[in-house]
Protein backbone atom coordinates (compact mmCIF):
# COMPACT_ATOMS: atom_id res chain seq x y z
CA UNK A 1 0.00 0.00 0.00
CA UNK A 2 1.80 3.40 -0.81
CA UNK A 3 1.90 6.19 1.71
CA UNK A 4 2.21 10.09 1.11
CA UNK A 5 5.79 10.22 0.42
CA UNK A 6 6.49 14.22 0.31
CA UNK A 7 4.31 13.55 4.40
CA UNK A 8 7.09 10.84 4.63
CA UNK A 9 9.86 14.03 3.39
CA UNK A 10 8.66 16.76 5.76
CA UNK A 11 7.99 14.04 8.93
CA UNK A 12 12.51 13.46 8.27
CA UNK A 13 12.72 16.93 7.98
CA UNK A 14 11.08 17.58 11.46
CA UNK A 15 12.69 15.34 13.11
CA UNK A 16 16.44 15.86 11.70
CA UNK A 17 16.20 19.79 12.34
CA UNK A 18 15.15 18.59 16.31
CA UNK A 19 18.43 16.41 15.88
CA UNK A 20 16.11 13.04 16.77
CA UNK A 21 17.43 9.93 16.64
CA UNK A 22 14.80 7.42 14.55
CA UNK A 23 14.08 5.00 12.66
CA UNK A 24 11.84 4.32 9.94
CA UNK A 25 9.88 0.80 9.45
CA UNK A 26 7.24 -0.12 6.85
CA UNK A 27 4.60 -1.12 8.70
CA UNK A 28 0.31 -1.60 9.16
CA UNK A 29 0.53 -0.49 4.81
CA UNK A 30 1.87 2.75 5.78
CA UNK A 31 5.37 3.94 7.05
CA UNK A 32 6.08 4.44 10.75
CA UNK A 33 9.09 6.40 12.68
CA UNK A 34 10.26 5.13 15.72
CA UNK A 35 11.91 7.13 18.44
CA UNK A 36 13.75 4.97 21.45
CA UNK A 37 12.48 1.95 19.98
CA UNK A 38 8.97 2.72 20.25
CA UNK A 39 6.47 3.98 17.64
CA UNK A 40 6.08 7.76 17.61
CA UNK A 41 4.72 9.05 14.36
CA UNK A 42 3.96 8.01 11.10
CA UNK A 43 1.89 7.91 7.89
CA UNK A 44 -0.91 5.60 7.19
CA UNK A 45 -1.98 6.33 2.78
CA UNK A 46 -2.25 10.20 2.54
CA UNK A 47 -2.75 10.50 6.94
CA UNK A 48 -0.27 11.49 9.64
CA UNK A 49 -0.62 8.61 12.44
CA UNK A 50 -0.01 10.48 15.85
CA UNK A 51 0.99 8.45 19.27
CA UNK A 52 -0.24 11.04 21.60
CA UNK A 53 -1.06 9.46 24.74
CA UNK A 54 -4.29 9.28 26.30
CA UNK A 55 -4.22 12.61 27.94
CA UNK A 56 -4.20 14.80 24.67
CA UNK A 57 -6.60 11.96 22.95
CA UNK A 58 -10.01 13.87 23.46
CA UNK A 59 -8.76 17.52 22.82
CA UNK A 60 -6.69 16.16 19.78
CA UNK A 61 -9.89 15.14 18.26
CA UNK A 62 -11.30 18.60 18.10
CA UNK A 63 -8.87 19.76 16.32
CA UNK A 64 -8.49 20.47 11.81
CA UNK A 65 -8.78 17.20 10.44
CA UNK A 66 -8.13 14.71 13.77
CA UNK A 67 -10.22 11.42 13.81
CA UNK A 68 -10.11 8.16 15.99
CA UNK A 69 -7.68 5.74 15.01
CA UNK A 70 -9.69 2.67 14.47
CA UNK A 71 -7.52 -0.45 12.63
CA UNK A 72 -9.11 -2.87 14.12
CA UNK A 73 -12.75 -1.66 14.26
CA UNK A 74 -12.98 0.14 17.34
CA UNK A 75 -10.54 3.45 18.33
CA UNK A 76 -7.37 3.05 19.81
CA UNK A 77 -6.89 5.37 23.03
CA UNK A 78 -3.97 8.10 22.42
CA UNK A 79 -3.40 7.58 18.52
CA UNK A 80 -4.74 9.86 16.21
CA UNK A 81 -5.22 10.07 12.19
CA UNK A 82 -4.77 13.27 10.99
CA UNK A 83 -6.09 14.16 7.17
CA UNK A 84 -4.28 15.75 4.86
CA UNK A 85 -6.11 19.36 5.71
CA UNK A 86 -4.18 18.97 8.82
CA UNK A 87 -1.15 18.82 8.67
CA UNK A 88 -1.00 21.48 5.76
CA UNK A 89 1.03 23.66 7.17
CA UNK A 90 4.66 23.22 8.52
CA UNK A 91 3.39 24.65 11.73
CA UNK A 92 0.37 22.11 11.98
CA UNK A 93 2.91 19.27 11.42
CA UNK A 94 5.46 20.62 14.11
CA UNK A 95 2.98 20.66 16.29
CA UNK A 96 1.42 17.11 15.96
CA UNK A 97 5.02 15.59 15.97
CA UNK A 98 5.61 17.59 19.22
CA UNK A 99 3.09 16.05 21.05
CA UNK A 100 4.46 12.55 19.57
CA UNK A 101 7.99 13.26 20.81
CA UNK A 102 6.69 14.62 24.48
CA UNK A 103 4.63 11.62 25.05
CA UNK A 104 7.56 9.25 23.50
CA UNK A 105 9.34 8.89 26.37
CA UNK A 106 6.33 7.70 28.82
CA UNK A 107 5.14 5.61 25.94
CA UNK A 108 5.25 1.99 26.67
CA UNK A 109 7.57 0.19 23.77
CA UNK A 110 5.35 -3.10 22.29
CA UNK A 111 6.58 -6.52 23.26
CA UNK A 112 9.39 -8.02 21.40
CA UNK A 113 8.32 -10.83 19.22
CA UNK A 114 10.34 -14.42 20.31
């Protein structure tokens, strides 16, 4: 499945002007940055995929172009989709990717696979 690859462009940008360390995975059809080993931000077809944490879950949703995350059916509590509308702006982007990186560190990394 192909992802929004001038997203995927500004996302590196972000993140190499706030010198942070990542990776980036193909994963769930889209592409996904990791930060300390633990998903942080990504991009899911022409959406930004935000791991905000539950705290900034409900007022994330009211903002420009925020929905519920729902991959398997039902929403998943702190991750966000954010449409193309946005995320527009560099500003819009900084800001979603900020809330990423300050929830990153509290963020509990998945299980490793054995």
């Amino acid at each position: 499945m192909a992802y929004d690859e001038y997203l995927e462009e500004r996302i590196r940008k972000v993140l190499n002007e706030n010198r942070i360390v990542f990776e980036a995975r193909k994963m769930m059809g889209g592409l996904t940055f990791m930060v300390n080993g633990k998903m942080c931000v990504g991009i899911v077809k022409d959406d930004l995929m935000a791991r905000i944490g539950p705290d900034n879950y409900s007022s994330a949703l009211t903002k420009n172009g925020c929905k519920e995350m729902k991959f398997t059916g039902r929403p998943m509590k702190g991750f966000v989709m954010i449409e193309p509308e946005g995320v527009d702006m560099d500003e819009e982007l900084e800001y979603w990717i900020q809330l990423c990186l300050d929830y990153n560190p509290i963020a509990k990394a998945s299980k490793k696979k054995k």
